[in-house]
PDB file of N, CA and C in Angstrom:
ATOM      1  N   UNK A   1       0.830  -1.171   0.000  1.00  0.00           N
ATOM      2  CA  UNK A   1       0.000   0.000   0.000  1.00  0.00           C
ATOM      3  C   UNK A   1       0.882   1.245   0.000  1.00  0.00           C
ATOM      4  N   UNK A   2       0.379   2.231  -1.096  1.00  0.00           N
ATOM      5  CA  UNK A   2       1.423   3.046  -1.095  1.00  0.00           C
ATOM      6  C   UNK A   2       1.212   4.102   0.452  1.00  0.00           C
ATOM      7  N   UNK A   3       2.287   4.881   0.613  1.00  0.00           N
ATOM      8  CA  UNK A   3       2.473   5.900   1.933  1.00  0.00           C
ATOM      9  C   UNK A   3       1.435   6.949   1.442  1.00  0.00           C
ATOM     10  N   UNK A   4       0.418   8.056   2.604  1.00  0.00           N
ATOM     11  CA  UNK A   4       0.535   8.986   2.450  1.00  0.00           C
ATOM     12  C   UNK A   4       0.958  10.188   2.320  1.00  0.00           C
ATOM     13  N   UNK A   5       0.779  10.720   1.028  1.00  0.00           N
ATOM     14  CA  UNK A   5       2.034  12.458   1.245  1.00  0.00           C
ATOM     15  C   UNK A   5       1.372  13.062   2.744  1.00  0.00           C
ATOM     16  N   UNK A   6       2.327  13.407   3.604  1.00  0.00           N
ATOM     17  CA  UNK A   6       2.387  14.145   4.466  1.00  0.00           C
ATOM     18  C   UNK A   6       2.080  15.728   4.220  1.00  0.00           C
ATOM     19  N   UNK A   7       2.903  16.183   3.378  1.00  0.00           N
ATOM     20  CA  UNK A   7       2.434  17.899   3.041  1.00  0.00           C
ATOM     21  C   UNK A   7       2.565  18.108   1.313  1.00  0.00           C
ATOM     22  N   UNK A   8       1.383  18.694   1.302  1.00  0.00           N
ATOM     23  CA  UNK A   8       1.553  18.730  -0.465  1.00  0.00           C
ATOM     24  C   UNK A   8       2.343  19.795  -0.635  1.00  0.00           C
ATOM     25  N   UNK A   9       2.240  20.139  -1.967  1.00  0.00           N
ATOM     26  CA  UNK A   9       2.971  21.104  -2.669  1.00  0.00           C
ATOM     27  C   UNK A   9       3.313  22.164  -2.386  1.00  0.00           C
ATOM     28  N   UNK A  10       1.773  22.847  -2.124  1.00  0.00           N
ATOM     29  CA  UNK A  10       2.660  24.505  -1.197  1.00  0.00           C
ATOM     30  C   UNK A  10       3.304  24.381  -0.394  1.00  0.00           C
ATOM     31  N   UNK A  11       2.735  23.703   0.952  1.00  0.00           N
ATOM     32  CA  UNK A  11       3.869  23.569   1.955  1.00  0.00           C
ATOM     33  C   UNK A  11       4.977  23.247   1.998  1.00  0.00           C
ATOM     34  N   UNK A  12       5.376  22.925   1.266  1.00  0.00           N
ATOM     35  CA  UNK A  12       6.632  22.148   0.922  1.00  0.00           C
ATOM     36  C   UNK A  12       7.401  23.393   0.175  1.00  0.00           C
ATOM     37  N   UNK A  13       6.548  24.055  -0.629  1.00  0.00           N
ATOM     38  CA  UNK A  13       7.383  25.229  -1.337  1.00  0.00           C
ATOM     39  C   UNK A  13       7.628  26.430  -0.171  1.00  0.00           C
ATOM     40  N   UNK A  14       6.479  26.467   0.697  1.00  0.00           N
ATOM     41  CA  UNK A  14       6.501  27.691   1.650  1.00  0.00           C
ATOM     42  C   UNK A  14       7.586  27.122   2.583  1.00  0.00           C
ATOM     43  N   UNK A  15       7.904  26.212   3.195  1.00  0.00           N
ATOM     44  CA  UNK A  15       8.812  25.622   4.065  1.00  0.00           C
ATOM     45  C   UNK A  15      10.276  25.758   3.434  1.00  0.00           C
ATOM     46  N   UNK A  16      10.402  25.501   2.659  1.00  0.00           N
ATOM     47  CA  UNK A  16      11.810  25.334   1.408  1.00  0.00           C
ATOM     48  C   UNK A  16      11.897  27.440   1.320  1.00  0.00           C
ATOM     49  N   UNK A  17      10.951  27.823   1.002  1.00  0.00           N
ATOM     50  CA  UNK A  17      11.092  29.511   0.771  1.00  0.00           C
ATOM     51  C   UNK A  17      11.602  30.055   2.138  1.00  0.00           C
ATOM     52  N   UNK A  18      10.878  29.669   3.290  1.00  0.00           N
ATOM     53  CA  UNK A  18      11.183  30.147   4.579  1.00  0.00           C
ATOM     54  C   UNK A  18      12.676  29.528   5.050  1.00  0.00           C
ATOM     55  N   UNK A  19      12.762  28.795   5.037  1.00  0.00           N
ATOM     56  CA  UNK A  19      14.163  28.142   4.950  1.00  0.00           C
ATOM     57  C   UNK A  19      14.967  28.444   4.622  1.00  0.00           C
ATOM     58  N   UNK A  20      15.167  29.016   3.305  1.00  0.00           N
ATOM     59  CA  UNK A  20      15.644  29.585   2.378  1.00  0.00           C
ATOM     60  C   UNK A  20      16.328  31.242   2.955  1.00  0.00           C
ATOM     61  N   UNK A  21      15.156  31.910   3.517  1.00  0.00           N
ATOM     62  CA  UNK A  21      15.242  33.128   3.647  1.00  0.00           C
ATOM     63  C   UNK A  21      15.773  33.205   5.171  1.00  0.00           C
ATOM     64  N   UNK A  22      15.621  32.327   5.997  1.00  0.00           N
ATOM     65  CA  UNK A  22      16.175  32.024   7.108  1.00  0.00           C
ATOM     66  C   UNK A  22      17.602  31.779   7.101  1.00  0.00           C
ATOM     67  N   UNK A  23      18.105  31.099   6.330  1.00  0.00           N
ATOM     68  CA  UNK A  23      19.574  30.601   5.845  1.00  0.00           C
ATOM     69  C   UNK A  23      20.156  32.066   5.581  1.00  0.00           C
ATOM     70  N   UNK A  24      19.331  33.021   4.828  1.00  0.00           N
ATOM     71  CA  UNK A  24      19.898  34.155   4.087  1.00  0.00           C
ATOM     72  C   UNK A  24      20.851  35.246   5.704  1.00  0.00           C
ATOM     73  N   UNK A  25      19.455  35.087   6.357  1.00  0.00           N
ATOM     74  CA  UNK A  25      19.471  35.734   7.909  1.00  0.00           C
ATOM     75  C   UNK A  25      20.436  35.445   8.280  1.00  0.00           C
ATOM     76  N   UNK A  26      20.895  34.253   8.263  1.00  0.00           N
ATOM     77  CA  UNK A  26      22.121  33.876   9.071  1.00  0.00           C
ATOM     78  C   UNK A  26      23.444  33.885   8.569  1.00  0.00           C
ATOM     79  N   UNK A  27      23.540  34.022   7.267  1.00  0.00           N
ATOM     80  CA  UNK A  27      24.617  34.520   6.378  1.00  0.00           C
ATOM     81  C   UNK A  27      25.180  35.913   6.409  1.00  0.00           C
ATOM     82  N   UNK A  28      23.553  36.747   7.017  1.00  0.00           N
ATOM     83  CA  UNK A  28      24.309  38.444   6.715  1.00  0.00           C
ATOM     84  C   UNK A  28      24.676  38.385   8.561  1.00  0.00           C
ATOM     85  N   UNK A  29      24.163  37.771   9.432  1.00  0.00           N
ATOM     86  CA  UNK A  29      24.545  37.782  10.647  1.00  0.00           C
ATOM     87  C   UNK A  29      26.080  37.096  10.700  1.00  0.00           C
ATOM     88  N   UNK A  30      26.211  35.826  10.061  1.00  0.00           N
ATOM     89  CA  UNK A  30      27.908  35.840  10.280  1.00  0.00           C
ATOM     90  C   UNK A  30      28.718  36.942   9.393  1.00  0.00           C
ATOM     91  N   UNK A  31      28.260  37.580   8.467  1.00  0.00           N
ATOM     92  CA  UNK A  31      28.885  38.827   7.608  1.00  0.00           C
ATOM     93  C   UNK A  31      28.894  39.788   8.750  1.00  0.00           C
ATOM     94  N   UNK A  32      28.402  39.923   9.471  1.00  0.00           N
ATOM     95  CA  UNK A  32      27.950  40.795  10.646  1.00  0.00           C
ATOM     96  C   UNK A  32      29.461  40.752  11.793  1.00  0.00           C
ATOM     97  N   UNK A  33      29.025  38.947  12.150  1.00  0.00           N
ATOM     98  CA  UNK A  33      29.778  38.802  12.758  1.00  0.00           C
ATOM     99  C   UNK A  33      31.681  39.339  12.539  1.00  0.00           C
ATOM    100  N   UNK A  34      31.717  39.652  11.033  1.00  0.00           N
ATOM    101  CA  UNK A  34      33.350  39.358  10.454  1.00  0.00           C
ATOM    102  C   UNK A  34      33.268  40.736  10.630  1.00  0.00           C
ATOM    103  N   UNK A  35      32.976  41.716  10.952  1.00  0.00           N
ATOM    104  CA  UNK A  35      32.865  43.023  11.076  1.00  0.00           C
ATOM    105  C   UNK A  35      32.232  44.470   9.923  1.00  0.00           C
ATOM    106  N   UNK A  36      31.436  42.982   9.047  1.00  0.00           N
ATOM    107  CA  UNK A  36      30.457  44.246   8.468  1.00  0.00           C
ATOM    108  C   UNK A  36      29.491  44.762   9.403  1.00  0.00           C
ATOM    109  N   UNK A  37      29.120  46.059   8.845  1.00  0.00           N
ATOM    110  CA  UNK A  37      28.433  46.686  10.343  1.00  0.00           C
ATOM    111  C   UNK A  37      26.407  46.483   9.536  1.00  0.00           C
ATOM    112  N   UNK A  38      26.287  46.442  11.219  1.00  0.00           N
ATOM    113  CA  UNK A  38      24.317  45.606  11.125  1.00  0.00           C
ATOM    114  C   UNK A  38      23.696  47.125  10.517  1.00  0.00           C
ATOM    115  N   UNK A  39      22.637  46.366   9.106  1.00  0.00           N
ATOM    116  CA  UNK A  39      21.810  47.650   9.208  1.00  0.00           C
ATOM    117  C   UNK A  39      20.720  46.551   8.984  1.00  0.00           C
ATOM    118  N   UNK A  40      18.998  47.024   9.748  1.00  0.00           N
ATOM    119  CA  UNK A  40      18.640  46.341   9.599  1.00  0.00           C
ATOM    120  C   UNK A  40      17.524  46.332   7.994  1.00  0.00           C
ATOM    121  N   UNK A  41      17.696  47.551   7.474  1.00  0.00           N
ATOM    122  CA  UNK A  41      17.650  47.899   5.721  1.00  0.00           C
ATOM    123  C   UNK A  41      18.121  46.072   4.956  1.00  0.00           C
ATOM    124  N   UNK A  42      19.454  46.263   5.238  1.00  0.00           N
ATOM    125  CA  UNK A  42      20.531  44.663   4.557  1.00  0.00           C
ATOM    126  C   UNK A  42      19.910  44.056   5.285  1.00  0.00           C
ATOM    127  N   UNK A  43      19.421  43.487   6.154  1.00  0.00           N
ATOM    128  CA  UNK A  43      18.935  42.873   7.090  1.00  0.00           C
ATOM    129  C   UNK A  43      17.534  41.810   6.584  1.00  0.00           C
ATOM    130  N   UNK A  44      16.908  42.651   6.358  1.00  0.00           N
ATOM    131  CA  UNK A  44      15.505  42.436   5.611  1.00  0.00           C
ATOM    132  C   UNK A  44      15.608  42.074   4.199  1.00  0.00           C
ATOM    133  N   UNK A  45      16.462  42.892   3.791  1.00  0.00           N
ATOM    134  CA  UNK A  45      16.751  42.658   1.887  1.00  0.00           C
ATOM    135  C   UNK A  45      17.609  41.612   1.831  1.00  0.00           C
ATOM    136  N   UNK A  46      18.661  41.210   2.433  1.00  0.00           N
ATOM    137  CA  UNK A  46      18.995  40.267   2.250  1.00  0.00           C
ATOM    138  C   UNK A  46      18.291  38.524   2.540  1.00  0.00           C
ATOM    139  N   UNK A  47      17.243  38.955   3.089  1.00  0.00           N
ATOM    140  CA  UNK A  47      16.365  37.412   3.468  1.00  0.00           C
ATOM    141  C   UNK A  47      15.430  37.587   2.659  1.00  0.00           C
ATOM    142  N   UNK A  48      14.953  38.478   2.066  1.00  0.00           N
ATOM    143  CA  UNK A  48      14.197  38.555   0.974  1.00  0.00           C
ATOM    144  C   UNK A  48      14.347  38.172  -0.256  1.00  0.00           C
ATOM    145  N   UNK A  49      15.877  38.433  -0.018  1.00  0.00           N
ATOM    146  CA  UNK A  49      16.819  38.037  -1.574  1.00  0.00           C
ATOM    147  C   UNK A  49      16.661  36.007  -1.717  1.00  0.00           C
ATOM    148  N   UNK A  50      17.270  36.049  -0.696  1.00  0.00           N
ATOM    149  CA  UNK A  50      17.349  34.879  -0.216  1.00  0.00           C
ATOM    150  C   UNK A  50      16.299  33.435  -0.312  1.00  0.00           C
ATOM    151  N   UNK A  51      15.224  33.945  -0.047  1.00  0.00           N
ATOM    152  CA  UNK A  51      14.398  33.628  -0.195  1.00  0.00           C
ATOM    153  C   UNK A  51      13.718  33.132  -1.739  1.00  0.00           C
ATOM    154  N   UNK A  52      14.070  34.413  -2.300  1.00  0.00           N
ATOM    155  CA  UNK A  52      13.413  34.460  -3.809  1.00  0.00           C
ATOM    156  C   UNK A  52      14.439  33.342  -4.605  1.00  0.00           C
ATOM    157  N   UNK A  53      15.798  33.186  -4.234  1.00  0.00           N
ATOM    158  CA  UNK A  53      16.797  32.524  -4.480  1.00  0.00           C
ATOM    159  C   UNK A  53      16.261  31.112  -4.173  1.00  0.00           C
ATOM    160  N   UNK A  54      15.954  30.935  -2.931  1.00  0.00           N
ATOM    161  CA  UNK A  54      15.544  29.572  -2.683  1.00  0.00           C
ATOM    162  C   UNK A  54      13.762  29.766  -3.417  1.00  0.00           C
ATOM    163  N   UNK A  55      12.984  30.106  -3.511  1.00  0.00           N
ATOM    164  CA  UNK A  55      11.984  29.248  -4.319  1.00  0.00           C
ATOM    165  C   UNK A  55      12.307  29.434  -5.779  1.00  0.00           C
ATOM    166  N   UNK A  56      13.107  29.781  -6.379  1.00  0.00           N
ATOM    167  CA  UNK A  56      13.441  29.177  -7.838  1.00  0.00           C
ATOM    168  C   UNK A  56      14.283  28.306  -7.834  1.00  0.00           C
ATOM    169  N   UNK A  57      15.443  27.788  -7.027  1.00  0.00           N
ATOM    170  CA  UNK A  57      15.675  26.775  -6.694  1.00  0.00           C
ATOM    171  C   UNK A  57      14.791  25.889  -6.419  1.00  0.00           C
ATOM    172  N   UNK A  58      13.853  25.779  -5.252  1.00  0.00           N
ATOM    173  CA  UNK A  58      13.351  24.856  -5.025  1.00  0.00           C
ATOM    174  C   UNK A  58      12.288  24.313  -6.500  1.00  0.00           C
ATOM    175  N   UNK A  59      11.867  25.357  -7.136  1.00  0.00           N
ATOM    176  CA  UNK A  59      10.954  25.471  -8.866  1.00  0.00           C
ATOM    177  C   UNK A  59      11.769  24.434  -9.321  1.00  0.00           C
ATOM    178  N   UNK A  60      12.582  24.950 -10.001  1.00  0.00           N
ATOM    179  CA  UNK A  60      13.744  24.488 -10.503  1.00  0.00           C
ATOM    180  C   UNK A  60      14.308  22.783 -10.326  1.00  0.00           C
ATOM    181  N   UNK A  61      14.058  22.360  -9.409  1.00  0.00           N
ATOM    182  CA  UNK A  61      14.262  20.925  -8.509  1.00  0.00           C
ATOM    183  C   UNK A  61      12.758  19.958  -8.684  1.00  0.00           C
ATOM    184  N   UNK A  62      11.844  20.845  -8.444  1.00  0.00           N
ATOM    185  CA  UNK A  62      10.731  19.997  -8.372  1.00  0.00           C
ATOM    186  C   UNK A  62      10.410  19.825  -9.554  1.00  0.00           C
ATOM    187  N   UNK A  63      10.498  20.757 -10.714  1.00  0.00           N
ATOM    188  CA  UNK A  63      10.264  20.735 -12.155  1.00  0.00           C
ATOM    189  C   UNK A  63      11.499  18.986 -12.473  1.00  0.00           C
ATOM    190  N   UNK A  64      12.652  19.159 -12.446  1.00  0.00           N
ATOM    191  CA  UNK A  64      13.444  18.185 -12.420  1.00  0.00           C
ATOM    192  C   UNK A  64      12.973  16.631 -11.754  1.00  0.00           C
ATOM    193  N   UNK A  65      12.105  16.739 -11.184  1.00  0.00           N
ATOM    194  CA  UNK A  65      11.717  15.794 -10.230  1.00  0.00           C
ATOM    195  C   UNK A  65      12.229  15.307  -8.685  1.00  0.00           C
ATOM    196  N   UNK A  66      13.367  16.009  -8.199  1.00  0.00           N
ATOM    197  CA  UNK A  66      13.692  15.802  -7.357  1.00  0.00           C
ATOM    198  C   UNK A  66      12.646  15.885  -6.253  1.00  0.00           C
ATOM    199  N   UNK A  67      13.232  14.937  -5.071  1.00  0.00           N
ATOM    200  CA  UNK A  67      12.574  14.789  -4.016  1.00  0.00           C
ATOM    201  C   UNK A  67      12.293  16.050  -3.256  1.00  0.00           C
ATOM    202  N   UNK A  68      11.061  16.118  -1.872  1.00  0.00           N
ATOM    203  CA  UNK A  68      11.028  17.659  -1.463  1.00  0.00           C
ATOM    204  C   UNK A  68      11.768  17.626  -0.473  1.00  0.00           C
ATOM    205  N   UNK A  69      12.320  16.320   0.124  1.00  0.00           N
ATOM    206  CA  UNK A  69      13.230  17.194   1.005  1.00  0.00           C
ATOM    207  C   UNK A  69      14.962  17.650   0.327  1.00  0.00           C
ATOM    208  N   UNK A  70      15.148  16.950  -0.585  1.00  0.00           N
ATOM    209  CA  UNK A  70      16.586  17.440  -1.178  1.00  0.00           C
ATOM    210  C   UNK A  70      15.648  18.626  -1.891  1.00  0.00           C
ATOM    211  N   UNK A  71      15.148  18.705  -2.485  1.00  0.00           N
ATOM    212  CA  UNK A  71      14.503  20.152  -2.567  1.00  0.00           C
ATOM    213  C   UNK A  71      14.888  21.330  -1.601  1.00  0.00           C
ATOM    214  N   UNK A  72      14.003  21.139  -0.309  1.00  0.00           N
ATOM    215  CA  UNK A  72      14.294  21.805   0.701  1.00  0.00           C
ATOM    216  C   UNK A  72      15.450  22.290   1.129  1.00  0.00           C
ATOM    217  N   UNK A  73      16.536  20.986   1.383  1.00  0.00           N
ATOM    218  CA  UNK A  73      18.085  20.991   1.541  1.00  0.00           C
ATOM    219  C   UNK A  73      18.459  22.182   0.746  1.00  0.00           C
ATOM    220  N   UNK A  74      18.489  21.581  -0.062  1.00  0.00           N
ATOM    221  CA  UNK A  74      19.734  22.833  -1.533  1.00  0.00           C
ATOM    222  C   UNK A  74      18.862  24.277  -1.601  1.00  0.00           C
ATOM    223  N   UNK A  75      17.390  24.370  -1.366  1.00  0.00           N
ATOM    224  CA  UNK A  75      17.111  26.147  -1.394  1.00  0.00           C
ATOM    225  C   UNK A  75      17.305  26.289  -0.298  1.00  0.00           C
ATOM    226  N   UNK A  76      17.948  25.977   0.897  1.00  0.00           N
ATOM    227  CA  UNK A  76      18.449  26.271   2.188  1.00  0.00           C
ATOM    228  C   UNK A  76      19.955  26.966   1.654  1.00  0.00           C
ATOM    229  N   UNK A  77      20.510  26.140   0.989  1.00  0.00           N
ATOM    230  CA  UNK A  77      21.552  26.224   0.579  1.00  0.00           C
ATOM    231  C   UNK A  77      22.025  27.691  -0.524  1.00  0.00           C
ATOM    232  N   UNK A  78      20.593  27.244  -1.270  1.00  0.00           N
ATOM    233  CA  UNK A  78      20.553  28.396  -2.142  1.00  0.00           C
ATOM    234  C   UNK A  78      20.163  29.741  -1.177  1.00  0.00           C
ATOM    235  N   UNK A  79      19.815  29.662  -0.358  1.00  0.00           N
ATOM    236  CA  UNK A  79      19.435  30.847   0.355  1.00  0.00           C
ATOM    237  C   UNK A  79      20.580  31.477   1.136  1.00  0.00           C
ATOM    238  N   UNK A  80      21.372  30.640   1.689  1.00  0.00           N
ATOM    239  CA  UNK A  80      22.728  30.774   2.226  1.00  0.00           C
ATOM    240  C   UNK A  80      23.370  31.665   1.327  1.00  0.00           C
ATOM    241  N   UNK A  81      23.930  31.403  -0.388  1.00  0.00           N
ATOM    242  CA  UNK A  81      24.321  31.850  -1.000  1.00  0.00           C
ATOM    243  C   UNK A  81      23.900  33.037  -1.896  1.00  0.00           C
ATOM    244  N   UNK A  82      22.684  33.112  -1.639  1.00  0.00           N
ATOM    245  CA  UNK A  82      21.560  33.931  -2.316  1.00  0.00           C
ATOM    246  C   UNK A  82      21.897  35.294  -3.127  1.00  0.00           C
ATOM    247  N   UNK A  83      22.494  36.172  -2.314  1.00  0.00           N
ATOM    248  CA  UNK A  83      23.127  37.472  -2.702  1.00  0.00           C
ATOM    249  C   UNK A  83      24.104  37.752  -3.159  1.00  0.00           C
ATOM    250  N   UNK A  84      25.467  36.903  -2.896  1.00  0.00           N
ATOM    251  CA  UNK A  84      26.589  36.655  -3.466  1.00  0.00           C
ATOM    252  C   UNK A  84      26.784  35.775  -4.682  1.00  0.00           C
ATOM    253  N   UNK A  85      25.372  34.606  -4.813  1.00  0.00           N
ATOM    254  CA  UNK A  85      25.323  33.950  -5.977  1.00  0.00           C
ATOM    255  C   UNK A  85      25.113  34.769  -7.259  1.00  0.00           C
ATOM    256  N   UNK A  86      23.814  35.954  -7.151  1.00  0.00           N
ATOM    257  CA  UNK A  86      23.274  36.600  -7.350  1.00  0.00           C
ATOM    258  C   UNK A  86      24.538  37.795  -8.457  1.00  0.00           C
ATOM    259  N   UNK A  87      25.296  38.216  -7.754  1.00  0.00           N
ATOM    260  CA  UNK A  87      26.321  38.867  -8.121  1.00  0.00           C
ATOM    261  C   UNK A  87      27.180  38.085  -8.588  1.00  0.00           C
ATOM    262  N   UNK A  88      27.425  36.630  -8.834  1.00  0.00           N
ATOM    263  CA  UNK A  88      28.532  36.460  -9.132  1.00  0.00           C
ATOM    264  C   UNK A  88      27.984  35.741 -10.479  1.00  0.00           C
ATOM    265  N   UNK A  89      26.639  35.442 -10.833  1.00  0.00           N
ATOM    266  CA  UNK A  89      26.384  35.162 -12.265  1.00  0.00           C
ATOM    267  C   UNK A  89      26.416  36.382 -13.167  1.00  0.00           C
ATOM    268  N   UNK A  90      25.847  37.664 -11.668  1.00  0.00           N
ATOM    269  CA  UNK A  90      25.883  38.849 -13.316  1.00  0.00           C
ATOM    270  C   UNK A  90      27.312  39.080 -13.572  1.00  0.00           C
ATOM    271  N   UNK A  91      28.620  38.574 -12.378  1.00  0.00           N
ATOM    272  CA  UNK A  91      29.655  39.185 -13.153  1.00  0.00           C
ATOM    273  C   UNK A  91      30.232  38.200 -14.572  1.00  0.00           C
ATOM    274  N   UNK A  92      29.354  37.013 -14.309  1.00  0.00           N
ATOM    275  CA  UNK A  92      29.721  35.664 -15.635  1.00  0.00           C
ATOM    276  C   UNK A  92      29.371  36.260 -16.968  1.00  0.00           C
ATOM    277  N   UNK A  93      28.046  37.159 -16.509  1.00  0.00           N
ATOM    278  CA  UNK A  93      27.351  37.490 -17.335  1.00  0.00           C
ATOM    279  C   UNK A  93      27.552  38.294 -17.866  1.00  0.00           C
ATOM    280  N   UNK A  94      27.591  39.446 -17.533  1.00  0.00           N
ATOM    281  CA  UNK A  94      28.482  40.994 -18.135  1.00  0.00           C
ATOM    282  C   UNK A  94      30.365  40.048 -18.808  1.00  0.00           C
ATOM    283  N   UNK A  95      30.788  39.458 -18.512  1.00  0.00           N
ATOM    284  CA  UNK A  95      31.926  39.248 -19.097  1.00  0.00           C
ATOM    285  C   UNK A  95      31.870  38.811 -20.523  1.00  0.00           C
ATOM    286  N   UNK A  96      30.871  37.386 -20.598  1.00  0.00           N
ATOM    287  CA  UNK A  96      30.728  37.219 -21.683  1.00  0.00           C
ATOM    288  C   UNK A  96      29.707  37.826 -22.687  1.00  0.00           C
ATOM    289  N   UNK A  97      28.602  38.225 -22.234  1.00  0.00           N
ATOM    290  CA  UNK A  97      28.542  39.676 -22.901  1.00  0.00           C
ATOM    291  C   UNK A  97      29.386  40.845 -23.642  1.00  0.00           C
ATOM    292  N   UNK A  98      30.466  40.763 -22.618  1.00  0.00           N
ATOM    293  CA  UNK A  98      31.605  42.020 -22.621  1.00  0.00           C
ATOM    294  C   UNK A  98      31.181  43.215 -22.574  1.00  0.00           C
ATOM    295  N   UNK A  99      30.191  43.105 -21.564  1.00  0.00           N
ATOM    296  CA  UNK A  99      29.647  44.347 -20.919  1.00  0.00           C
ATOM    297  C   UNK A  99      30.771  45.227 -19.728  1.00  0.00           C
ATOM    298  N   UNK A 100      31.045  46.297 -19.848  1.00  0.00           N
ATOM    299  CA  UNK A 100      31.563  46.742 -18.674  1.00  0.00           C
ATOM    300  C   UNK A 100      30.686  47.518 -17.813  1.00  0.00           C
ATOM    301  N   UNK A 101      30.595  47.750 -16.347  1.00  0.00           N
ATOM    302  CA  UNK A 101      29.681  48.732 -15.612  1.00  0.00           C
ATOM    303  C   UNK A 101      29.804  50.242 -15.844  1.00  0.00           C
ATOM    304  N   UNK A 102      31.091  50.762 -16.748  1.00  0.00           N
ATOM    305  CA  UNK A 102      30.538  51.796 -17.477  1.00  0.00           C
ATOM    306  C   UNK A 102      29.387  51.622 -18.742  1.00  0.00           C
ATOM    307  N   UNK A 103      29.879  50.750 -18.866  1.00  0.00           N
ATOM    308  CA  UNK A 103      28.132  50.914 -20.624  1.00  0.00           C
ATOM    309  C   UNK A 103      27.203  51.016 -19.373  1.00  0.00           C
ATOM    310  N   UNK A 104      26.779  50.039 -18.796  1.00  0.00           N
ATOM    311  CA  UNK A 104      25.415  50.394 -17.831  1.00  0.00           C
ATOM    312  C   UNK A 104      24.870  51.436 -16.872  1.00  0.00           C
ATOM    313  N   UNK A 105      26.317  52.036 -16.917  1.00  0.00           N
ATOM    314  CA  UNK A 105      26.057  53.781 -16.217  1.00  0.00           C
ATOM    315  C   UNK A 105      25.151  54.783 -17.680  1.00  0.00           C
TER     316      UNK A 105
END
């Protein structure tokens, strides 16, 4: 007899998003910790970021078929990295482009 799903779909996306944006929290708090200084402006935007990072990740995974809790796992993960990931595709991106941040001024 097969198992019942325990939590469908949203929950699973809202849990994985919150997760996500929670992970973010604790990333700008050890940034915090290394002696960037707290604003709570970065504070908020950065778990927001974070967040948005982890549910296209988690999109992204479930579209693939992966399971929801390795789902969950990696937009934790993705949320961890969220803001710095964020910046470091547009700098992939502007390169091969061969965009410089003067054209975009």
């Amino acid at each position: 007899m097969p198992e019942k799903e325990v939590i469908n779909e949203l929950q699973a996306m809202a849990a994985s998003t919150g997760f996500a944006g929670l992970c973010g929290l604790l990333k700008y708090l050890a940034m915090v910790q290394e002696g960037r200084p707290f604003t709570w402006r970065d504070f908020f935007l950065n778990g927001l970021i974070s967040a948005a990072c982890g549910a296209i990740c988690y999109e992204v995974m479930v579209y693939e078929g992966f399971p929801h809790g390795l789902c969950g796992a990696l937009s934790g993960m993705a949320g961890w990295g969220g803001t710095q990931l964020l910046k470091l595709i547009e700098v992939v991106v502007r390169k091969r482009l061969g965009v410089t941040k003067e054209d975009l001024k």
